[in-house]
Structures are given as C-alpha cells and as structure tokens.
C-alpha atoms as a PDB file:
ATOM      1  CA  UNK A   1     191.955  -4.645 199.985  1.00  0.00           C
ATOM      2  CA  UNK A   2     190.778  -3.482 196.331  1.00  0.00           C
ATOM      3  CA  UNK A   3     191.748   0.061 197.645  1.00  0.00           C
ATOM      4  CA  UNK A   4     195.295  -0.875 198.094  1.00  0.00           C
ATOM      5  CA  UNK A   5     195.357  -3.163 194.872  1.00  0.00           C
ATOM      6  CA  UNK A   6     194.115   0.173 193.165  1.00  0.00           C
ATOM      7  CA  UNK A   7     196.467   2.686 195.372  1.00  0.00           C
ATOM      8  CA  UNK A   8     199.624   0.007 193.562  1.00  0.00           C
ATOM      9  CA  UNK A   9     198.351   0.232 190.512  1.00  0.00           C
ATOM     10  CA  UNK A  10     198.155   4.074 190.781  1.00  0.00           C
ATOM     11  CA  UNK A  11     201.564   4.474 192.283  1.00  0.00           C
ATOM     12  CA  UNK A  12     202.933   1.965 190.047  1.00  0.00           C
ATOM     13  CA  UNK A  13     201.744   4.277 186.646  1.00  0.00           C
ATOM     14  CA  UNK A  14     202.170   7.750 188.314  1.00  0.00           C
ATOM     15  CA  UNK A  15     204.656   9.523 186.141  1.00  0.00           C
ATOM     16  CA  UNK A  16     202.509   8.790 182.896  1.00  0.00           C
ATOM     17  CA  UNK A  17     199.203   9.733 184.390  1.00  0.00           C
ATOM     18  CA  UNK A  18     201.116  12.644 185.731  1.00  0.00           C
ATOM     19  CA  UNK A  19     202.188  13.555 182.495  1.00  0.00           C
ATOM     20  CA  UNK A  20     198.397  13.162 180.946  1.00  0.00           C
ATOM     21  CA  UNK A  21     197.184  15.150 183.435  1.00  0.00           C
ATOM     22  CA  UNK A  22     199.434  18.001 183.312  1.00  0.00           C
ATOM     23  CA  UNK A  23     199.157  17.585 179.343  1.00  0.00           C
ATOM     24  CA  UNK A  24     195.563  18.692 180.063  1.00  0.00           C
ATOM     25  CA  UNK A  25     194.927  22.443 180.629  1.00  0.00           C
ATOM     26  CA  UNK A  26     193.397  22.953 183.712  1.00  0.00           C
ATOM     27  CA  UNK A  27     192.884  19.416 184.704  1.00  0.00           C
ATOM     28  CA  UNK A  28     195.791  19.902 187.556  1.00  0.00           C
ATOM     29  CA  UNK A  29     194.557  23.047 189.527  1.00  0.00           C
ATOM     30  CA  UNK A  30     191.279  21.949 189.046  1.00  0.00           C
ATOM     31  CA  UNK A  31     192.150  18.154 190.369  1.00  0.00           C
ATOM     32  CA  UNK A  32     194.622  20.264 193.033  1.00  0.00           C
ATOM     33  CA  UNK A  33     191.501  22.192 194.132  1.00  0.00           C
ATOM     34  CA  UNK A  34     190.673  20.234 197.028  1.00  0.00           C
ATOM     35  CA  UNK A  35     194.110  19.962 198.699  1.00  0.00           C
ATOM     36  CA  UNK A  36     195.003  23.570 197.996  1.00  0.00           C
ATOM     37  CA  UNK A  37     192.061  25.638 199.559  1.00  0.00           C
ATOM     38  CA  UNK A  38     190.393  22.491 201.492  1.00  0.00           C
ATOM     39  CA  UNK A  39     187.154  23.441 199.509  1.00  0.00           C
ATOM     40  CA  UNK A  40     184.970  20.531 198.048  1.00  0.00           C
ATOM     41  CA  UNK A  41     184.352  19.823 194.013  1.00  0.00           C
ATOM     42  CA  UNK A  42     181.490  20.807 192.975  1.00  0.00           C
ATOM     43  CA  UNK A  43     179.135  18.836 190.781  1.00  0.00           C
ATOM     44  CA  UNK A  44     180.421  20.483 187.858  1.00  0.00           C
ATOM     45  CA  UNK A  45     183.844  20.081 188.507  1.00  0.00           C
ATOM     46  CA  UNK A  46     183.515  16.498 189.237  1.00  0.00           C
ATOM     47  CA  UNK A  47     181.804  16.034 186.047  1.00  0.00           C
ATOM     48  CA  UNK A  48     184.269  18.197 184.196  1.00  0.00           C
ATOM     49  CA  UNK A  49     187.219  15.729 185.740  1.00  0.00           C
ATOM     50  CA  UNK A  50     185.403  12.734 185.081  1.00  0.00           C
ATOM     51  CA  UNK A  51     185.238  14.251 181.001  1.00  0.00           C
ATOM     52  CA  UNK A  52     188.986  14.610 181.351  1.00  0.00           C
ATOM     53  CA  UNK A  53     189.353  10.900 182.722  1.00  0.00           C
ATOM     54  CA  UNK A  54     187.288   9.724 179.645  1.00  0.00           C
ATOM     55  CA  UNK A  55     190.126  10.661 177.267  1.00  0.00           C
ATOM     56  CA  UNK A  56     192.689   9.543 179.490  1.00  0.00           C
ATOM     57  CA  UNK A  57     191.425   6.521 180.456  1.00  0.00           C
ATOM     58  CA  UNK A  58     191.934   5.421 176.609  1.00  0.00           C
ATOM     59  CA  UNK A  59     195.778   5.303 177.733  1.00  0.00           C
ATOM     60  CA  UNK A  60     195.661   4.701 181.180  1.00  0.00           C
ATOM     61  CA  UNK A  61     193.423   1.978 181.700  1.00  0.00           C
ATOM     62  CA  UNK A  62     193.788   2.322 185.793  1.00  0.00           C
ATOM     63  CA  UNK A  63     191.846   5.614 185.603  1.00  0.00           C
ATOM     64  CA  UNK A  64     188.618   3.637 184.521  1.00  0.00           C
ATOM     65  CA  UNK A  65     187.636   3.306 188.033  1.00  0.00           C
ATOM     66  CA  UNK A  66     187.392   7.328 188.494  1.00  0.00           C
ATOM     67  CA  UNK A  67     184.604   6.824 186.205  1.00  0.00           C
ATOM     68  CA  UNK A  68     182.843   3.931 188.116  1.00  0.00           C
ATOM     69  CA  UNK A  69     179.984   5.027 190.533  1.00  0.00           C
ATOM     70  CA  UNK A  70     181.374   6.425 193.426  1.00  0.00           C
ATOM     71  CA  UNK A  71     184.655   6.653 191.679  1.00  0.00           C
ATOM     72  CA  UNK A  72     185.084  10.312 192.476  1.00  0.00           C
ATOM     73  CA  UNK A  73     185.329   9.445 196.166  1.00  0.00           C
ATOM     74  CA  UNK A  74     188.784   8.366 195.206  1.00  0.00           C
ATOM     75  CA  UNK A  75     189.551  11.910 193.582  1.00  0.00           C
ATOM     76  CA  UNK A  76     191.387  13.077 196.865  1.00  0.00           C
ATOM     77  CA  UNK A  77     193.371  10.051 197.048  1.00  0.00           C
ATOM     78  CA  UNK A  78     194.560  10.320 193.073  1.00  0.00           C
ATOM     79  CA  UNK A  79     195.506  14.401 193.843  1.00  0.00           C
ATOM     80  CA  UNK A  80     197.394  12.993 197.252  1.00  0.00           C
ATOM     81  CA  UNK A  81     199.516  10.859 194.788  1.00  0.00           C
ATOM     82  CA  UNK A  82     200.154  13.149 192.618  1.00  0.00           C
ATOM     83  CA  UNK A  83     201.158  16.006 194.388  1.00  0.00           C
ATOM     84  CA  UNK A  84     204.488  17.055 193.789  1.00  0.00           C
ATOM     85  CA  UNK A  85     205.147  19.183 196.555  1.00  0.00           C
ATOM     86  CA  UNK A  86     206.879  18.120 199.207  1.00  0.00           C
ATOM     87  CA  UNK A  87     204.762  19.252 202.343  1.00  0.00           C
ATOM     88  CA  UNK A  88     200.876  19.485 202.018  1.00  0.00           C
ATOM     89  CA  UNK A  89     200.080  23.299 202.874  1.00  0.00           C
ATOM     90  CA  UNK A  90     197.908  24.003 205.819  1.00  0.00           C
END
C-alpha cells in the first residue's frame, strides 16, 4: 500500500525529477547502473546517489524517502520509472 502511494507520487512528478536527474552529471548512468549491466551499487555509489538526492530532494520533496533507512531498496524501482528506453536490455 505505501509502495503504490509512493510509486503515484513518483509517476505523477517524473518529468521534473527526470529533468533534475539528468541536470546532474553522472547521476543517470550511475542511477542506470543496475538495469544496464545487472551489477549491484556499491556502498559508495549508494552513498554518492543518496548525496545527489539531498540536493534534489530540496525541489522534489517525493525523493525524501530515498534518503529514509532502507530507502535505497527503492533505487531499482525509481531507475525502472525513469528509464526512457523502450525495451529493458537483456
């Protein structure tokens, strides 16, 4: 239930959090990591995204709960909705 509140409110705001996140150099392929090669974030990397969600979250308050404990078990769901492509690669 708060999942799918969360997945509207992430839908609902996509093109601007989109647009902050490609405004951010890096943040995409690094965000895109997981989907792309299949290979896990490190700590670092989560860390490094959470940084980037700081900044953001000033203008996108729905990004808050990436920061939350546990929050970046929801990272693979936020680069499935933003994915622009239009088939996931293999």
């Amino acid at each position: 239930m708060i999942i799918g509140y969360f997945k509207k409110l992430i839908i609902k705001n996509r093109e601007f959090i989109l647009t902050e996140v490609l405004a951010v150099k890096g943040l995409m392929a690094l965000l895109m990591k997981n989907r792309n090669t299949g290979e896990k974030w490190t700590r670092d990397e989560k860390m490094e995204i959470k940084n980037h969600f700081r900044v953001i979250s000033k203008m996108i308050p729905v990004i808050v709960v990436f920061l939350l404990p546990a929050g970046s078990l929801l990272l693979p769901f936020l680069a499935e909705v933003l994915d622009r492509r239009k088939k996931r690669r293999p």
